[in-house]
N, C-alpha and C. Protein backbone atom coordinates (compact mmCIF):
# COMPACT_ATOMS: atom_id res chain seq x y z
N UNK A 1 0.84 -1.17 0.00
CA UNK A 1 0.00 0.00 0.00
C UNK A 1 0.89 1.24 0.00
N UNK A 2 0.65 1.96 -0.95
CA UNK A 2 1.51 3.23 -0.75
C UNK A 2 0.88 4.37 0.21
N UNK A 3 1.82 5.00 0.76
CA UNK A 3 2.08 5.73 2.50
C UNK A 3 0.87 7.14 1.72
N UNK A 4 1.18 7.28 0.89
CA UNK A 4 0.34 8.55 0.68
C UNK A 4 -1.58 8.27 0.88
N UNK A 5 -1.70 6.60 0.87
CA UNK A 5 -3.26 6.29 0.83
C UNK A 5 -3.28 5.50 2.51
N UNK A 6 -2.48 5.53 3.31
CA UNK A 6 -2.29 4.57 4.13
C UNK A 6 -3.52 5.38 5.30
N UNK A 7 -3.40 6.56 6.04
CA UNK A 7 -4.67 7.37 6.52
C UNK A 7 -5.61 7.34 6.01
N UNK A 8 -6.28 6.88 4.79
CA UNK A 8 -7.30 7.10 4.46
C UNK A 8 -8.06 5.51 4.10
N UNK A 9 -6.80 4.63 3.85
CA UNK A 9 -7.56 3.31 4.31
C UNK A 9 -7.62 2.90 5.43
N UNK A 10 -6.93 3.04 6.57
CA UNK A 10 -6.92 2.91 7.83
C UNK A 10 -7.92 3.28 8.48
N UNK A 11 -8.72 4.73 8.13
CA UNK A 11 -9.56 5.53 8.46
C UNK A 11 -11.07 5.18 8.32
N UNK A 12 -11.13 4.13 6.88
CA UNK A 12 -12.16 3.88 6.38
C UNK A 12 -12.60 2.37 6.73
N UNK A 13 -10.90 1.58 6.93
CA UNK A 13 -11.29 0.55 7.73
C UNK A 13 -11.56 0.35 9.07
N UNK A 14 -11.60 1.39 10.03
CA UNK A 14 -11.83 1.71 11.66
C UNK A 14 -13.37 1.42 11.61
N UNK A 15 -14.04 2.27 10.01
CA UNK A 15 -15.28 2.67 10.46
C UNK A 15 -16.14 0.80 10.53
N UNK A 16 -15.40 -0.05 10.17
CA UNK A 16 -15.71 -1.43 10.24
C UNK A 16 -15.55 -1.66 11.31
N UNK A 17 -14.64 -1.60 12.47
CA UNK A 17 -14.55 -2.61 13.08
C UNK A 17 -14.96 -1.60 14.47
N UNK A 18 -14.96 -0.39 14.40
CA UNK A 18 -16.14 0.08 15.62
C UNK A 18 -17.31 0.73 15.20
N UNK A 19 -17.60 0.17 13.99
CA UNK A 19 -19.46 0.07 14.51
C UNK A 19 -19.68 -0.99 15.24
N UNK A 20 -21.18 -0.57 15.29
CA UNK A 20 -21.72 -0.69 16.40
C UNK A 20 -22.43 -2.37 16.27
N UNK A 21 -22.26 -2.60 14.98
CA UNK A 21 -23.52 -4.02 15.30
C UNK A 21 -22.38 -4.82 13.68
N UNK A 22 -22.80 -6.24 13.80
CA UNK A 22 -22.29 -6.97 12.98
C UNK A 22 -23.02 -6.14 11.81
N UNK A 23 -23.93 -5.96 11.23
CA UNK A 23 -24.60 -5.71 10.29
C UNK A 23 -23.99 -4.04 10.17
N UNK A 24 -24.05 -3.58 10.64
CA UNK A 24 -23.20 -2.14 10.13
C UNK A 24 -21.86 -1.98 9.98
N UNK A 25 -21.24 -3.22 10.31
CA UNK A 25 -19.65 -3.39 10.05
C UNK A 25 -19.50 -3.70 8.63
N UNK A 26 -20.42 -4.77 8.34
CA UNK A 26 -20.48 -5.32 7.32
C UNK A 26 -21.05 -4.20 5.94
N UNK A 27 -22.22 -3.33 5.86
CA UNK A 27 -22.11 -2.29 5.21
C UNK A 27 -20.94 -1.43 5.31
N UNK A 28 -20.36 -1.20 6.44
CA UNK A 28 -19.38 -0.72 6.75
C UNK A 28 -18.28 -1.09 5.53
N UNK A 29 -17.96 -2.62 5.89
CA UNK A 29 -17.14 -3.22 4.84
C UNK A 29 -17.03 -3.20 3.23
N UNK A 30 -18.43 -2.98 2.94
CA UNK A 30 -19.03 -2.98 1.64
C UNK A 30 -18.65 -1.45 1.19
N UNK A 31 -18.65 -0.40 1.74
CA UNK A 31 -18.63 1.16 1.32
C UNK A 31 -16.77 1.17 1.46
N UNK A 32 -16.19 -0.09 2.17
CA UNK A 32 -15.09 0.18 1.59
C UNK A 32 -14.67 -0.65 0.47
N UNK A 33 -14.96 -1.74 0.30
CA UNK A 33 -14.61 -2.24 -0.84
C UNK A 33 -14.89 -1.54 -2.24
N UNK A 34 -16.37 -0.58 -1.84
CA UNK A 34 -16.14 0.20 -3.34
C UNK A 34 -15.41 1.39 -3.28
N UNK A 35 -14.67 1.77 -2.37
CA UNK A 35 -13.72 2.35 -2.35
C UNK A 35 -12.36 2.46 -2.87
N UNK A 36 -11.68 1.07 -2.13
CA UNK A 36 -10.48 0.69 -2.38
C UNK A 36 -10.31 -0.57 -3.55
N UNK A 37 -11.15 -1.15 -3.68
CA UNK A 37 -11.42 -2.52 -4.63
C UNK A 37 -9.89 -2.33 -5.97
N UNK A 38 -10.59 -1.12 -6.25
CA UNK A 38 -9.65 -0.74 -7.71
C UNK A 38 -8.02 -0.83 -6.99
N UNK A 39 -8.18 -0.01 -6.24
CA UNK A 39 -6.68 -0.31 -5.90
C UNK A 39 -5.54 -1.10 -5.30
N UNK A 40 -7.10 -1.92 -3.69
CA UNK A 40 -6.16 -2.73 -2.90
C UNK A 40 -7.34 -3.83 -2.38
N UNK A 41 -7.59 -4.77 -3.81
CA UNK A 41 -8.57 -5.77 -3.93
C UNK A 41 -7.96 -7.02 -2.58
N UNK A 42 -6.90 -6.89 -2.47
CA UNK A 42 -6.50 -7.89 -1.37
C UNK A 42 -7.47 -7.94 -0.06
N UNK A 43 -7.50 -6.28 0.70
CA UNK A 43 -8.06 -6.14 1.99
C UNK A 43 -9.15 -6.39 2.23
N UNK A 44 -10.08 -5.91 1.10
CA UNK A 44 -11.72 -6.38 1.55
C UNK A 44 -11.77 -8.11 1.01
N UNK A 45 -10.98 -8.25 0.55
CA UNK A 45 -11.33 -9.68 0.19
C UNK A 45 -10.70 -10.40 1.69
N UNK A 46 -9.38 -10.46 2.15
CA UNK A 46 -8.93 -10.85 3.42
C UNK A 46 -9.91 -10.85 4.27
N UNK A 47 -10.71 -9.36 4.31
CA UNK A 47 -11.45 -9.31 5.83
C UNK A 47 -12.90 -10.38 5.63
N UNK A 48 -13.33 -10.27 3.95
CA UNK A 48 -14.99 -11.13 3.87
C UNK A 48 -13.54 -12.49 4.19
N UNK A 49 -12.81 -13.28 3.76
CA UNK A 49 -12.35 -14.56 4.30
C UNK A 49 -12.59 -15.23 5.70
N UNK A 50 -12.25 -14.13 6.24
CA UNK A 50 -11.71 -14.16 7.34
C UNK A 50 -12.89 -13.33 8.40
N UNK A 51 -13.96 -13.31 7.58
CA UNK A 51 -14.83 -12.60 8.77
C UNK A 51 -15.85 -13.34 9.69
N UNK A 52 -15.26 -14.80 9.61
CA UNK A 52 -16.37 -15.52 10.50
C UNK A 52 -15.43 -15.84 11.90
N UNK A 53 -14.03 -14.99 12.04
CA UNK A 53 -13.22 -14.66 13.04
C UNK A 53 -13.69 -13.32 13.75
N UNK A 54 -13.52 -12.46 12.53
CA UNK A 54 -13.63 -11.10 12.65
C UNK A 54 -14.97 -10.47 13.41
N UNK A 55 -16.36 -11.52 13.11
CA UNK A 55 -17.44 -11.17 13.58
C UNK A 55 -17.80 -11.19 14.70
N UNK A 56 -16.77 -12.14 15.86
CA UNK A 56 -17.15 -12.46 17.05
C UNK A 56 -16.90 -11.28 17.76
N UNK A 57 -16.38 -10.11 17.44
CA UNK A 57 -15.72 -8.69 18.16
C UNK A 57 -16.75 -8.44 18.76
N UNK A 58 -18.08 -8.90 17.85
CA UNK A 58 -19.36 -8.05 17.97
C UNK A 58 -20.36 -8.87 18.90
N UNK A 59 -19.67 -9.52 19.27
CA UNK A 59 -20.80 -10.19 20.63
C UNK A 59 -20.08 -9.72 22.19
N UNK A 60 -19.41 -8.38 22.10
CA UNK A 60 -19.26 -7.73 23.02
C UNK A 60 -19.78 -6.67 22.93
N UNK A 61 -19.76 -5.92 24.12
CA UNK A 61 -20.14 -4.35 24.31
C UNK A 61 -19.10 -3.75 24.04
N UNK A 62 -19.01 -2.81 23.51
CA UNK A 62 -18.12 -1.45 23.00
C UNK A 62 -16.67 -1.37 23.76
N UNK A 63 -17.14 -1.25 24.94
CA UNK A 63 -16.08 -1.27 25.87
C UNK A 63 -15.09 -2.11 25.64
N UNK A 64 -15.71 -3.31 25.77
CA UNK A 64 -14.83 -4.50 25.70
C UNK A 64 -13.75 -4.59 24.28
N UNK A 65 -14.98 -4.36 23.32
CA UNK A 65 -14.54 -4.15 21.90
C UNK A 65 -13.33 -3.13 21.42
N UNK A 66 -13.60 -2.35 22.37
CA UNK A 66 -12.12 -1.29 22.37
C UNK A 66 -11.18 -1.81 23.19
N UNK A 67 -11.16 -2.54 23.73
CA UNK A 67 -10.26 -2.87 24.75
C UNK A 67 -9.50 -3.74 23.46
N UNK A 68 -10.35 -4.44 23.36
CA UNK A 68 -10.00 -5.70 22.46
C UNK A 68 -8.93 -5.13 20.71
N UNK A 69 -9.30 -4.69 20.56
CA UNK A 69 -8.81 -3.68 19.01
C UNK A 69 -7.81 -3.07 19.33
N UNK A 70 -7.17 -2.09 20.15
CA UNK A 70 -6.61 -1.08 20.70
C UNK A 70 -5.36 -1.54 21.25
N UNK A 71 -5.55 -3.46 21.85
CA UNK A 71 -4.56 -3.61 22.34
C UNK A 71 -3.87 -4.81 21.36
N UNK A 72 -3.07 -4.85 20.85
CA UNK A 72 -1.96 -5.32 20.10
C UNK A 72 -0.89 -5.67 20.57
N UNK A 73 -1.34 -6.70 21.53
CA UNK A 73 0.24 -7.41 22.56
C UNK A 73 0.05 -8.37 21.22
N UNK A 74 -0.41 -9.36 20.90
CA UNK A 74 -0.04 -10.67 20.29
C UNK A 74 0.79 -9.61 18.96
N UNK A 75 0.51 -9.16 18.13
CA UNK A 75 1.29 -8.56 16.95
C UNK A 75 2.74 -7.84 17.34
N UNK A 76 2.25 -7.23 18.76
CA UNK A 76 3.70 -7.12 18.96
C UNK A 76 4.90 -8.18 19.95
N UNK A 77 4.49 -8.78 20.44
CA UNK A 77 5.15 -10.54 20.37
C UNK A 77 5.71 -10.81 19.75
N UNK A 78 4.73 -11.08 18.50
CA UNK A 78 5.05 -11.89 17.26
C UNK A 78 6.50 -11.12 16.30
N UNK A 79 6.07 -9.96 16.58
CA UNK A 79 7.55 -8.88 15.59
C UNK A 79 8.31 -8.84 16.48
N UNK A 80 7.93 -8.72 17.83
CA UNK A 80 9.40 -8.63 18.46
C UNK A 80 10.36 -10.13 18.73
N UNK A 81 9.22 -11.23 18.16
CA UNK A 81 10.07 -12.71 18.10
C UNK A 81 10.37 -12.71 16.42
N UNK A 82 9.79 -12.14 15.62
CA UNK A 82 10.22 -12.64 14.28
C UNK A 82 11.79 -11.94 14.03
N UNK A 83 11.86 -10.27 14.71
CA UNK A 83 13.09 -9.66 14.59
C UNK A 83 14.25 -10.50 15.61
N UNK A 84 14.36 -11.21 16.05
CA UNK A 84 15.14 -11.67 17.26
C UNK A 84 15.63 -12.95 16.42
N UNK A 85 14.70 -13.47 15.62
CA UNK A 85 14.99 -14.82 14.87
C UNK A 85 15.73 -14.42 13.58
N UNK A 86 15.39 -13.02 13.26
CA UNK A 86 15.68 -12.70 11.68
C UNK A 86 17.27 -12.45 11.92
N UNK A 87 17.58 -11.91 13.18
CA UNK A 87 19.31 -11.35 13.44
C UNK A 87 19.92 -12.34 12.97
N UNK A 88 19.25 -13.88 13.48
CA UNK A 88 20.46 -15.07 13.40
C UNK A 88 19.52 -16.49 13.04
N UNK A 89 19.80 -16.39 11.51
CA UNK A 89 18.94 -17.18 10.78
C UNK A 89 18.86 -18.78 10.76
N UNK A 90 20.37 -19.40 11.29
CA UNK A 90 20.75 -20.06 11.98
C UNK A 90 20.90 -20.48 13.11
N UNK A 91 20.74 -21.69 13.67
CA UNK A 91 20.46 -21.95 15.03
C UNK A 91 21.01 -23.18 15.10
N UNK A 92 22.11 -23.82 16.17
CA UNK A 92 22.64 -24.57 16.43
C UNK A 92 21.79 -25.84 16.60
N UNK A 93 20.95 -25.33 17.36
CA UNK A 93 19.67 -26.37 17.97
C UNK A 93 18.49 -25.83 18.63
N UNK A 94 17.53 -26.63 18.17
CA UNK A 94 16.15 -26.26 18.88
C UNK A 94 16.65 -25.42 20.59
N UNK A 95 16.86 -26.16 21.32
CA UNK A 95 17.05 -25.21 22.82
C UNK A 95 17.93 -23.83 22.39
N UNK A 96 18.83 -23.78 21.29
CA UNK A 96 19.34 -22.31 20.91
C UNK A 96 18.42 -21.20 20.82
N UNK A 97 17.32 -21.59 19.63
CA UNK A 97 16.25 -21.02 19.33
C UNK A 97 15.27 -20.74 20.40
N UNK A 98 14.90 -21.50 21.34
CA UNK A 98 14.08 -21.21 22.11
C UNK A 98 15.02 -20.34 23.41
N UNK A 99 16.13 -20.27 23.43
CA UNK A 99 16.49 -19.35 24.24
C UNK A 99 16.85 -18.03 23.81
N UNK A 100 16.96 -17.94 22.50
CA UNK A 100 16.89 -16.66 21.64
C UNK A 100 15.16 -16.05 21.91
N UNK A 101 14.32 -16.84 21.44
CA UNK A 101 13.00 -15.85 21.89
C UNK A 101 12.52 -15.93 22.88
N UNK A 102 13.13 -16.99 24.24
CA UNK A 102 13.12 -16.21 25.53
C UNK A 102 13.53 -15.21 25.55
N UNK A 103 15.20 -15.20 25.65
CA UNK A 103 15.57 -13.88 25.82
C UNK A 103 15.21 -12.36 25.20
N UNK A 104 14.73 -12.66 23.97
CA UNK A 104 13.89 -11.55 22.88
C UNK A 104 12.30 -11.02 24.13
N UNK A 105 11.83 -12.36 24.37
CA UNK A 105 10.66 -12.03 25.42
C UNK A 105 10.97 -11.26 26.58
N UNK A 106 11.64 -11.92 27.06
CA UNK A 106 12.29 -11.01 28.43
C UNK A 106 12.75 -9.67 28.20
N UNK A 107 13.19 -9.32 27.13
CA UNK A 107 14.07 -8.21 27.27
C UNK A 107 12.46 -7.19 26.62
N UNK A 108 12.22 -7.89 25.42
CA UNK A 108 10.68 -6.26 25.22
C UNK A 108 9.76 -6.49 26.25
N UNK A 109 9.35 -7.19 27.03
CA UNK A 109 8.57 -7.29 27.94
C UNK A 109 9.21 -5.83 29.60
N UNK A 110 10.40 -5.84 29.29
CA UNK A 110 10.84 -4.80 30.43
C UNK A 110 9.87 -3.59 29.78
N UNK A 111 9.40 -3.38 28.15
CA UNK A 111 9.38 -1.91 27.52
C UNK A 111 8.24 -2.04 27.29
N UNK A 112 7.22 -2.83 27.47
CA UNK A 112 5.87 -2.95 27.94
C UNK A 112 5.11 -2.50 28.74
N UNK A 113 5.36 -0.83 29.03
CA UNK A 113 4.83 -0.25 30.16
C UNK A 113 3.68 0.76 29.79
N UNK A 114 2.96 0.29 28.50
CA UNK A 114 1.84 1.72 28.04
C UNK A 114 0.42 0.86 28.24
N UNK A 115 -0.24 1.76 29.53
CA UNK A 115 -1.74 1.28 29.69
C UNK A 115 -2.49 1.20 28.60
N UNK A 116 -3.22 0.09 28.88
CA UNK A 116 -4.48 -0.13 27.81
C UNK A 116 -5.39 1.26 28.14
N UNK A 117 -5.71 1.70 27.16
CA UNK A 117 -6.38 2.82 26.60
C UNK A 117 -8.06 2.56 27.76
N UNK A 118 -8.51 3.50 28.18
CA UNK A 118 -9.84 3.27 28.80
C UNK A 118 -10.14 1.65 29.52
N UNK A 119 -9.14 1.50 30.03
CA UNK A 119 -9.16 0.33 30.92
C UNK A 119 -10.29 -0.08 31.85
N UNK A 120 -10.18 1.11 32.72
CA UNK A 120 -10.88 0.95 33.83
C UNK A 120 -12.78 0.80 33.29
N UNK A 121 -12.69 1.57 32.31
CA UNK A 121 -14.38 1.60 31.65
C UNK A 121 -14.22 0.07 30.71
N UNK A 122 -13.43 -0.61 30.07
CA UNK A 122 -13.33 -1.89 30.41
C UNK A 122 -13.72 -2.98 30.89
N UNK A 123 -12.71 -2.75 31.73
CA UNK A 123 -12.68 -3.83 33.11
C UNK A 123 -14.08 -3.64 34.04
N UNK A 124 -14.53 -2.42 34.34
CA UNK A 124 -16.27 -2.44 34.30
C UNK A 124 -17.16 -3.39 33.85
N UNK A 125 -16.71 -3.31 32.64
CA UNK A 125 -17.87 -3.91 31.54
C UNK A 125 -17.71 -5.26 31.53
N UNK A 126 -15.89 -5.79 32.00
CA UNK A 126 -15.47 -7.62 31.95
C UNK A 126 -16.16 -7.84 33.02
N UNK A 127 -16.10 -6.85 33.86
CA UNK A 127 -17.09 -7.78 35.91
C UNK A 127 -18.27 -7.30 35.40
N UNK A 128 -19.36 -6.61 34.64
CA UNK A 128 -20.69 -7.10 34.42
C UNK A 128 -20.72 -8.56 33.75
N UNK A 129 -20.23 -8.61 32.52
CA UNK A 129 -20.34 -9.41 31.28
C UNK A 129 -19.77 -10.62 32.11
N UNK A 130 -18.96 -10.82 32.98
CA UNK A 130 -17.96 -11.90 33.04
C UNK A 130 -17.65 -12.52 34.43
N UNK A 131 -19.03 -11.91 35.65
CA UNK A 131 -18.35 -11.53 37.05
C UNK A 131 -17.93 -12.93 37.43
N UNK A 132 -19.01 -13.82 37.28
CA UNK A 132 -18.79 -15.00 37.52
C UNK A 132 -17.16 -15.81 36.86
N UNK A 133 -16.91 -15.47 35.67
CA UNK A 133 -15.36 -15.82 35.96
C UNK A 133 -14.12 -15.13 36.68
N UNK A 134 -14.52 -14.16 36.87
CA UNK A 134 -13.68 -12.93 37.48
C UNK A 134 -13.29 -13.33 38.71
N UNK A 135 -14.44 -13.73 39.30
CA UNK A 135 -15.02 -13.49 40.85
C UNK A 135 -13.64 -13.92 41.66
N UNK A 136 -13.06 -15.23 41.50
CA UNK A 136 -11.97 -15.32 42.40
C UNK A 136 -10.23 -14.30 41.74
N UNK A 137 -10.50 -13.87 40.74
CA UNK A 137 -9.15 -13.05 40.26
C UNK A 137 -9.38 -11.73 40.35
N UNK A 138 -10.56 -11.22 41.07
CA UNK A 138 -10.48 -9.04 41.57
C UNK A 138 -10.82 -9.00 42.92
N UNK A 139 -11.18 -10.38 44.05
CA UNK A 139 -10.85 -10.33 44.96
C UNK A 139 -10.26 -10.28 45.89
């Protein structure tokens, strides 16, 4: 995707994934595909693939749903283990490798210090929706 269209698909794909109901994501989805289709036929096709993942966002409340979107630990995991593996493409042995993305874990995990965005309105919404699993882990 070139950087000069990158705000304005980003922008148009938000309006998908915080509306408000499966069915307005999905028009949602549709006003972008005739958008971008001509140019970046990959994305709306990825997201209809892949949207019987994508749809479960929506059997939460908002709250949750932002919680959920906003926070990007697994993607950043995943890059901060793929860059740790990419330094040294080679590996003596399996226990090499796995002590390379320990140590990759350990060390970005010290730089892991930025709160989830509207937490606390959140975590509200996990002890309505969820008290009963909660109940012995906020006591």
């Amino acid at each position: 995707m070139s950087w000069k269209d990158y705000k304005a698909v980003t922008a148009d794909l938000k309006r998908v994934y915080r509306s408000a109901t499966e069915d307005e994501a999905l028009l949602e989805l549709e006003r972008f595909a005739e958008t971008w289709d001509g140019q970046y036929p990959q994305i709306a096709k990825s997201w209809r693939t892949h949207w019987h993942n994508l749809n479960t966002l929506f059997n939460y409340p908002e709250d949750i749903r932002r919680a959920i979107y906003t926070t990007n630990a697994i993607e950043s995991l995943n890059s901060v283990i793929r860059k740790a593996i990419k330094k040294r493409k080679i590996f003596p042995s399996d226990d090499s490798a796995r002590k390379m993305v320990y140590l990759a874990i350990k060390d970005a995990s010290k730089k892991w210090s930025m709160p989830i965005q509207n937490w606390r309105q959140a975590m509200s919404r996990f002890i309505i929706e969820f008290e009963e699993r909660l109940e012995k882990h906020i006591n």
